[in-house]
N, C-alpha and C. Protein backbone atom coordinates (compact mmCIF):
# COMPACT_ATOMS: atom_id res chain seq x y z
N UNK A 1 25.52 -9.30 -4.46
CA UNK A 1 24.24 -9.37 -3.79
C UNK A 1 23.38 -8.21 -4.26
N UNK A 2 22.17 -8.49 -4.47
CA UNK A 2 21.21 -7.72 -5.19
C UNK A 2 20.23 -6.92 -4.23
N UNK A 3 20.11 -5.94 -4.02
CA UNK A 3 19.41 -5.03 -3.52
C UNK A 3 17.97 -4.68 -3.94
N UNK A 4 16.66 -5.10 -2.81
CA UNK A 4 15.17 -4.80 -3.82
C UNK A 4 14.84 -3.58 -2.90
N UNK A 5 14.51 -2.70 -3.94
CA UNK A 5 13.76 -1.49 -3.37
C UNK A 5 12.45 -1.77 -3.30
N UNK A 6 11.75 -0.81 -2.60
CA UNK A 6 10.39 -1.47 -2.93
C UNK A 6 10.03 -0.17 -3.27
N UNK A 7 8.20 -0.40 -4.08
CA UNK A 7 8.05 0.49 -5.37
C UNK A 7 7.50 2.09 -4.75
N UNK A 8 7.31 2.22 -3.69
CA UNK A 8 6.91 3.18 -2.79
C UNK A 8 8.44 4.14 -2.80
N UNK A 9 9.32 3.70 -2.26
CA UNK A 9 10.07 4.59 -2.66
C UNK A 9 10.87 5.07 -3.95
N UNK A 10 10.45 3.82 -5.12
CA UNK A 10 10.69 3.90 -6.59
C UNK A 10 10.25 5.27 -7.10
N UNK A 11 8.78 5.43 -6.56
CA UNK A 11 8.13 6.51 -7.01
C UNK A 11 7.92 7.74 -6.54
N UNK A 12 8.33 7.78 -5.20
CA UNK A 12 8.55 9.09 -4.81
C UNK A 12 10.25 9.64 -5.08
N UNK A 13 11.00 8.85 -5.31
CA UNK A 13 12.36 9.43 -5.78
C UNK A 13 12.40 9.83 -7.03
N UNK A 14 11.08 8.90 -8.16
CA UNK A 14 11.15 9.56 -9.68
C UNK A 14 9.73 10.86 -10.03
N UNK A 15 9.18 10.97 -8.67
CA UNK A 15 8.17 12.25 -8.43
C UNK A 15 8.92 13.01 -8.34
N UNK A 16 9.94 13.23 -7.29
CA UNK A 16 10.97 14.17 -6.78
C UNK A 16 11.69 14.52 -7.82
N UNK A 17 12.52 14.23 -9.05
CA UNK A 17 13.35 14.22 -9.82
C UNK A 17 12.75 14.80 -11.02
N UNK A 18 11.45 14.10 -11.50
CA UNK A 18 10.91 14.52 -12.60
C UNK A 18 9.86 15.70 -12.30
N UNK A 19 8.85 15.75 -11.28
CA UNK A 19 8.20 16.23 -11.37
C UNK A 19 8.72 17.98 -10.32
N UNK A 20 9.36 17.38 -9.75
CA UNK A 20 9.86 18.59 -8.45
C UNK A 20 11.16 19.39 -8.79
N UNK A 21 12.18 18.60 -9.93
CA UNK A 21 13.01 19.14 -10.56
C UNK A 21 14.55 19.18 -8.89
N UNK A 22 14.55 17.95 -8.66
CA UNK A 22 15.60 17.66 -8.18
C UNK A 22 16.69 16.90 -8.58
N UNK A 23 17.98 16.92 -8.06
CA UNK A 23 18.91 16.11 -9.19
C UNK A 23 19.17 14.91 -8.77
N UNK A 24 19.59 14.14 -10.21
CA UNK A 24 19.77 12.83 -10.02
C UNK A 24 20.80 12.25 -9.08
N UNK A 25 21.99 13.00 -9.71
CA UNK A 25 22.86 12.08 -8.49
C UNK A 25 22.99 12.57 -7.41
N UNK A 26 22.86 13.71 -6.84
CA UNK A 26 22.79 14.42 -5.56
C UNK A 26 21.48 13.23 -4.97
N UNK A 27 20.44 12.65 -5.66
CA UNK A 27 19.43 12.01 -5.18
C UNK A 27 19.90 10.92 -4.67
N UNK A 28 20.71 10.07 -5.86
CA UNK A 28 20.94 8.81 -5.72
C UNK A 28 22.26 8.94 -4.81
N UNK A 29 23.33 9.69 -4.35
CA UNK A 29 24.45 9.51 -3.43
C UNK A 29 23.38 10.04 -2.18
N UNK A 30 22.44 10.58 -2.04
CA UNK A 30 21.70 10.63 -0.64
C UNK A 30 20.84 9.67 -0.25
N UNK A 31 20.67 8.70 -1.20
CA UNK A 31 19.64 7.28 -0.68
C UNK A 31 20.48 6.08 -0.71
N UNK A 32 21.73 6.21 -1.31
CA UNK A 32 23.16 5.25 -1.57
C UNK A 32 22.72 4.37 -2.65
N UNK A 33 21.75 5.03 -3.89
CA UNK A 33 21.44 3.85 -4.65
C UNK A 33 22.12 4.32 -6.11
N UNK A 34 22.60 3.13 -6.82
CA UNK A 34 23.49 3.65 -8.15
C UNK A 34 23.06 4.25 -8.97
N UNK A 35 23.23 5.37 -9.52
CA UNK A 35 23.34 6.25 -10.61
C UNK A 35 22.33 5.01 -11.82
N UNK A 36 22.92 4.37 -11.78
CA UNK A 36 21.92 3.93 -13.37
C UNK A 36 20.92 3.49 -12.98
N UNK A 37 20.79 2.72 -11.64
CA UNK A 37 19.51 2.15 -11.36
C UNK A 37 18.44 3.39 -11.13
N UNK A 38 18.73 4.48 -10.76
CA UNK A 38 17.92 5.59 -10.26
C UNK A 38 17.76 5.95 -12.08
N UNK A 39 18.70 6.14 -13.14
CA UNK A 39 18.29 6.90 -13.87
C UNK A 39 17.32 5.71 -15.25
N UNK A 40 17.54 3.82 -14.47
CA UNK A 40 16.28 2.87 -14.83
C UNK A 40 15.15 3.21 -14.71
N UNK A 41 15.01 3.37 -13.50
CA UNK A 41 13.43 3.69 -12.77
C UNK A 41 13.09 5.22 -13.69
N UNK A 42 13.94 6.14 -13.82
CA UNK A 42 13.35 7.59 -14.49
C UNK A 42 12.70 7.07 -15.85
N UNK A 43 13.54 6.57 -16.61
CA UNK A 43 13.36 6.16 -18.00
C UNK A 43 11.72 5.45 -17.92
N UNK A 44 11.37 4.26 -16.59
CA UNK A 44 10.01 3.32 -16.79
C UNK A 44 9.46 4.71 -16.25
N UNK A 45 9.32 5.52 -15.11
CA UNK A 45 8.48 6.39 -14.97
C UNK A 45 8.07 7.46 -16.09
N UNK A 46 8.99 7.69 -16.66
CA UNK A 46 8.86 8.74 -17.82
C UNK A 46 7.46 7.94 -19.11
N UNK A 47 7.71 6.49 -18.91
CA UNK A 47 7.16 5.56 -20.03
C UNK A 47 5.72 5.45 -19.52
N UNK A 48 5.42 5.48 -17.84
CA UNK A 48 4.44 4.76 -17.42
C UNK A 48 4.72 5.26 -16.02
N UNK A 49 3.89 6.41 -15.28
CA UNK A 49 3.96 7.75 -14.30
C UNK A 49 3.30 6.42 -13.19
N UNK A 50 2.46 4.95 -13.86
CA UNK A 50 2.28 4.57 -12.76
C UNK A 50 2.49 2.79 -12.77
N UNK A 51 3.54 2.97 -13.12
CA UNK A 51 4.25 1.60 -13.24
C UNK A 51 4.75 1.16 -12.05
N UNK A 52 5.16 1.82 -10.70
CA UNK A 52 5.41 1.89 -9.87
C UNK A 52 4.59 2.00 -8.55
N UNK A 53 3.24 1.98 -9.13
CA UNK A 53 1.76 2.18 -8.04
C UNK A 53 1.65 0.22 -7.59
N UNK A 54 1.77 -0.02 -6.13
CA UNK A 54 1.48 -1.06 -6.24
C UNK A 54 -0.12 -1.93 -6.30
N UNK A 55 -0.27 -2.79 -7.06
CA UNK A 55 -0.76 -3.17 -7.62
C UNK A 55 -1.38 -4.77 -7.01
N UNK A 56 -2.21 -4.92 -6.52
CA UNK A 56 -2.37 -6.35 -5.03
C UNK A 56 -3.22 -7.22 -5.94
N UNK A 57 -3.85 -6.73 -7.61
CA UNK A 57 -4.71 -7.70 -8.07
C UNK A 57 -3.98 -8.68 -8.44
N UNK A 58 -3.08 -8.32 -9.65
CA UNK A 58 -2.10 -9.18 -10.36
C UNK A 58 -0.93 -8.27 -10.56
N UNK A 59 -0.19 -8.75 -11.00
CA UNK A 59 1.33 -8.67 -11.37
C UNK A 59 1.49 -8.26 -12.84
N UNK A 60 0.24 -8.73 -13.63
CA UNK A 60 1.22 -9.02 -14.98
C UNK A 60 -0.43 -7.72 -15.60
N UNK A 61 0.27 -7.34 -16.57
CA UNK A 61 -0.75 -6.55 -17.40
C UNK A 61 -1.33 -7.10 -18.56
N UNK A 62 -2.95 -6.75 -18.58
CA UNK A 62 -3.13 -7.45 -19.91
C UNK A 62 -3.24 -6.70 -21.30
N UNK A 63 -2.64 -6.63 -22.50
CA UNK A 63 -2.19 -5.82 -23.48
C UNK A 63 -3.90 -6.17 -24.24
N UNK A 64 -3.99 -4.64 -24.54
CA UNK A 64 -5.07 -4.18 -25.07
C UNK A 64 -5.44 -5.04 -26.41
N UNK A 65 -4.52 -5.48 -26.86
CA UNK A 65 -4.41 -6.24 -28.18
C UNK A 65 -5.00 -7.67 -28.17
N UNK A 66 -4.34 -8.14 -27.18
CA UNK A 66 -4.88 -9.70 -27.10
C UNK A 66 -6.32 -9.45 -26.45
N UNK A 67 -7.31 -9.16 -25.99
CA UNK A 67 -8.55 -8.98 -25.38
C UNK A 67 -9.33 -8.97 -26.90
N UNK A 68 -10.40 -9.87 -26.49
CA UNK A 68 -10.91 -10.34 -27.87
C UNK A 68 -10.56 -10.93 -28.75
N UNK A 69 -9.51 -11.71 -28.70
CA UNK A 69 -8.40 -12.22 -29.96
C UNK A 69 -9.25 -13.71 -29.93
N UNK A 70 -8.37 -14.49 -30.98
CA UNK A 70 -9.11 -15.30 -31.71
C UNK A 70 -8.75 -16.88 -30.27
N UNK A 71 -8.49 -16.25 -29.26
CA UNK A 71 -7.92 -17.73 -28.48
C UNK A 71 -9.14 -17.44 -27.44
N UNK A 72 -10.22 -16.44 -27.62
CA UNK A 72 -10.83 -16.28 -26.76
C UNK A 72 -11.85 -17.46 -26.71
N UNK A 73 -12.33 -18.11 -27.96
CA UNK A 73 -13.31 -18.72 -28.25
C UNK A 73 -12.94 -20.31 -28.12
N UNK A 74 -11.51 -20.81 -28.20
CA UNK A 74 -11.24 -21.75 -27.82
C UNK A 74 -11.24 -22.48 -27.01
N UNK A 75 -11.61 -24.02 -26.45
CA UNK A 75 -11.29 -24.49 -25.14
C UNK A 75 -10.14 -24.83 -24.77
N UNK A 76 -10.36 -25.17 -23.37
CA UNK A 76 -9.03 -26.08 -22.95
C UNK A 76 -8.09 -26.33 -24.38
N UNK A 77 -8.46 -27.66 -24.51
CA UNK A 77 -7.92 -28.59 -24.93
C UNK A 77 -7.40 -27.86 -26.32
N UNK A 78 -8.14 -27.13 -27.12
CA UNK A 78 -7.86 -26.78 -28.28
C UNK A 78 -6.51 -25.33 -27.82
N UNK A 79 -6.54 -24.82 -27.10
CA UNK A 79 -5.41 -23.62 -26.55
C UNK A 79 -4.39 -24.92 -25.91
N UNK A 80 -4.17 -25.61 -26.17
CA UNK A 80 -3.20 -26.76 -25.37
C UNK A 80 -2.63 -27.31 -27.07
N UNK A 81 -3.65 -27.40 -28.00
CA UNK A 81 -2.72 -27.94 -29.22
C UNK A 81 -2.37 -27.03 -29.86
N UNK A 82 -3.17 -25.80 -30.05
CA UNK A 82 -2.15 -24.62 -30.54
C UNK A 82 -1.30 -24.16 -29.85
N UNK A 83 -0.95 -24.15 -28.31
CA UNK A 83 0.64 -24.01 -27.80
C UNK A 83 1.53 -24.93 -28.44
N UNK A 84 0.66 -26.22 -28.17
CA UNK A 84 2.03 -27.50 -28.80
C UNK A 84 2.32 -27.49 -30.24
N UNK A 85 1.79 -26.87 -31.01
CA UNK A 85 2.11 -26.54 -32.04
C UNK A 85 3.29 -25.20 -32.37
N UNK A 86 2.82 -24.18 -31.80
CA UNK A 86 3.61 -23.48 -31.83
C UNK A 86 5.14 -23.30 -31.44
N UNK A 87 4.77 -24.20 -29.99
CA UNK A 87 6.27 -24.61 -29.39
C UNK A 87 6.88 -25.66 -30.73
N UNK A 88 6.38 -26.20 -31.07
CA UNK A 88 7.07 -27.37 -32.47
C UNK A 88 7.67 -26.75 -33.08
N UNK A 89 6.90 -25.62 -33.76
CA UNK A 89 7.35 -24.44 -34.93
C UNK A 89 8.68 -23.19 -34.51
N UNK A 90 8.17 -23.51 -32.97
CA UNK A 90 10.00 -22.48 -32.62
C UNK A 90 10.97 -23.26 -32.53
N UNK A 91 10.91 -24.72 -32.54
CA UNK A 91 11.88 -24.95 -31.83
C UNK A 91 12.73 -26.05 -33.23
N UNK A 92 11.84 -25.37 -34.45
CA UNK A 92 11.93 -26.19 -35.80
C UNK A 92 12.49 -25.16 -36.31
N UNK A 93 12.64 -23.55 -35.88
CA UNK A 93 12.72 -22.76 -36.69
C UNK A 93 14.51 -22.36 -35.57
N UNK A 94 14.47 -22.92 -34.38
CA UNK A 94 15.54 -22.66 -33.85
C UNK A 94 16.94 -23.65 -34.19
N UNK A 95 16.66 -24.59 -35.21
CA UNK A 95 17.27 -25.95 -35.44
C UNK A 95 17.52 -25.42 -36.99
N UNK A 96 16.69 -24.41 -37.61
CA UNK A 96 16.63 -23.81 -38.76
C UNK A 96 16.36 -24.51 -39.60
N UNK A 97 14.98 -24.97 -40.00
CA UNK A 97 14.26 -25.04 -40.96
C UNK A 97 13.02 -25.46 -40.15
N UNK A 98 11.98 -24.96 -41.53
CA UNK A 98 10.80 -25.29 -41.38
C UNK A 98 10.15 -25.94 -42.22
N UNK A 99 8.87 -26.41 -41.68
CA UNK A 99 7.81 -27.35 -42.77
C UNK A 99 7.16 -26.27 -43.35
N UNK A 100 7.03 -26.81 -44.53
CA UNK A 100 6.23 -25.94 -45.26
C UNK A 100 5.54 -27.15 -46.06
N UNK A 101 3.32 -27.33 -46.44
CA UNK A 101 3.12 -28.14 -47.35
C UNK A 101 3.29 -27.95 -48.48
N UNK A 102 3.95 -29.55 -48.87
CA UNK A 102 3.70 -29.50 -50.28
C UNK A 102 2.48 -30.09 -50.92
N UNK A 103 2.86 -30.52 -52.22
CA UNK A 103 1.63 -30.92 -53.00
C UNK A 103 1.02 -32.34 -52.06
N UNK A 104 0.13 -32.35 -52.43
CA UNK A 104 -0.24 -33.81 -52.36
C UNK A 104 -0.78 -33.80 -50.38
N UNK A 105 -0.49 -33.07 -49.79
CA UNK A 105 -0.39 -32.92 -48.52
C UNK A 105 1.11 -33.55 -48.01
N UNK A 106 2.10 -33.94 -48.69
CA UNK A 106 3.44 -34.18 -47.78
C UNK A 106 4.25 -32.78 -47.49
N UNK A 107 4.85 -33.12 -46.42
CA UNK A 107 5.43 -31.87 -45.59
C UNK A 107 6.86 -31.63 -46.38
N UNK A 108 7.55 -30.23 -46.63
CA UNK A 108 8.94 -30.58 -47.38
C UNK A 108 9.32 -29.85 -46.23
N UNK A 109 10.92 -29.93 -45.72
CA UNK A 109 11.73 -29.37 -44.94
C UNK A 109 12.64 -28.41 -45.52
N UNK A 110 12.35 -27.18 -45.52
CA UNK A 110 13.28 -26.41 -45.85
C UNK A 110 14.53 -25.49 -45.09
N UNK A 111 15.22 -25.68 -45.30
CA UNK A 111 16.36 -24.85 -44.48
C UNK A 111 16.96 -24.31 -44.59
N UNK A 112 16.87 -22.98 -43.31
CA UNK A 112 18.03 -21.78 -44.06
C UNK A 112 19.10 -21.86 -43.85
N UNK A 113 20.29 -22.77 -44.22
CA UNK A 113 21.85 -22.87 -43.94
C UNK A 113 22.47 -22.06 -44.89
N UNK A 114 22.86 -20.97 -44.52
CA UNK A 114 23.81 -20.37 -45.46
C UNK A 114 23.12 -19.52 -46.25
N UNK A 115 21.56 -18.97 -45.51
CA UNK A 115 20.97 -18.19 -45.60
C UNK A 115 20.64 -16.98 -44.56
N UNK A 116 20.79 -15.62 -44.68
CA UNK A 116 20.41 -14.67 -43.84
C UNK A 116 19.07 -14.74 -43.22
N UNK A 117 19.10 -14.83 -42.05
CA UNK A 117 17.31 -15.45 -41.69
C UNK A 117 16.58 -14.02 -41.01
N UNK A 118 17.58 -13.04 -40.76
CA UNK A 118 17.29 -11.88 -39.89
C UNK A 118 16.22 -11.21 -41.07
């Protein structure tokens, strides 16, 4: 059975530790929570001081990268055939091989069997 902390005390136990210079497991045998999960949460706080601030807009973050990208200009319908496309192409490349065109516009199937794909 799985135990949820909630992020309020996530972050004052990795304030206390990192910033106040208290110890880990003396921390984690005084709140009864396991050694790795306490030294999880250090590692995301160390990455991101406010990864742990709760957050009531959304859940999910949006990466600086995709903002402005080329799916911005698309509609509906056209962001619906480039998913279905793409899902085609993983799941062609998970079966191992892919289309690639050839001349003439026919598709050839190539496959890596007995090839290193990494």
């Amino acid at each position: 059975m799985s135990v949820q902390y909630n992020n309020s005390l996530k972050k004052k136990l990795c304030e206390d530790i990192c910033l106040h210079g208290k110890s880990t497991s003396i921390t984690a045998k005084e709140y009864g929570i396991p050694l790795k999960t306490l030294e999880k949460w250090i590692t995301s706080f160390h990455k991101d001081s406010n990864c742990f601030d709760d957050n009531d807009d959304n859940d999910f973050k949006i990466i600086s990268s995709l903002k402005n990208s080329i799916y911005d200009d698309l509609s509906y319908e056209e962001l619906k055939e480039t998913l279905m496309k793409k899902d085609i192409e993983i799941a062609r490349l998970k079966k191992g091989y892919m289309v690639k065109e050839g001349g003439m516009g026919k598709k050839e199937f190539i496959t890596f069997y007995k090839k290193n794909t990494k």
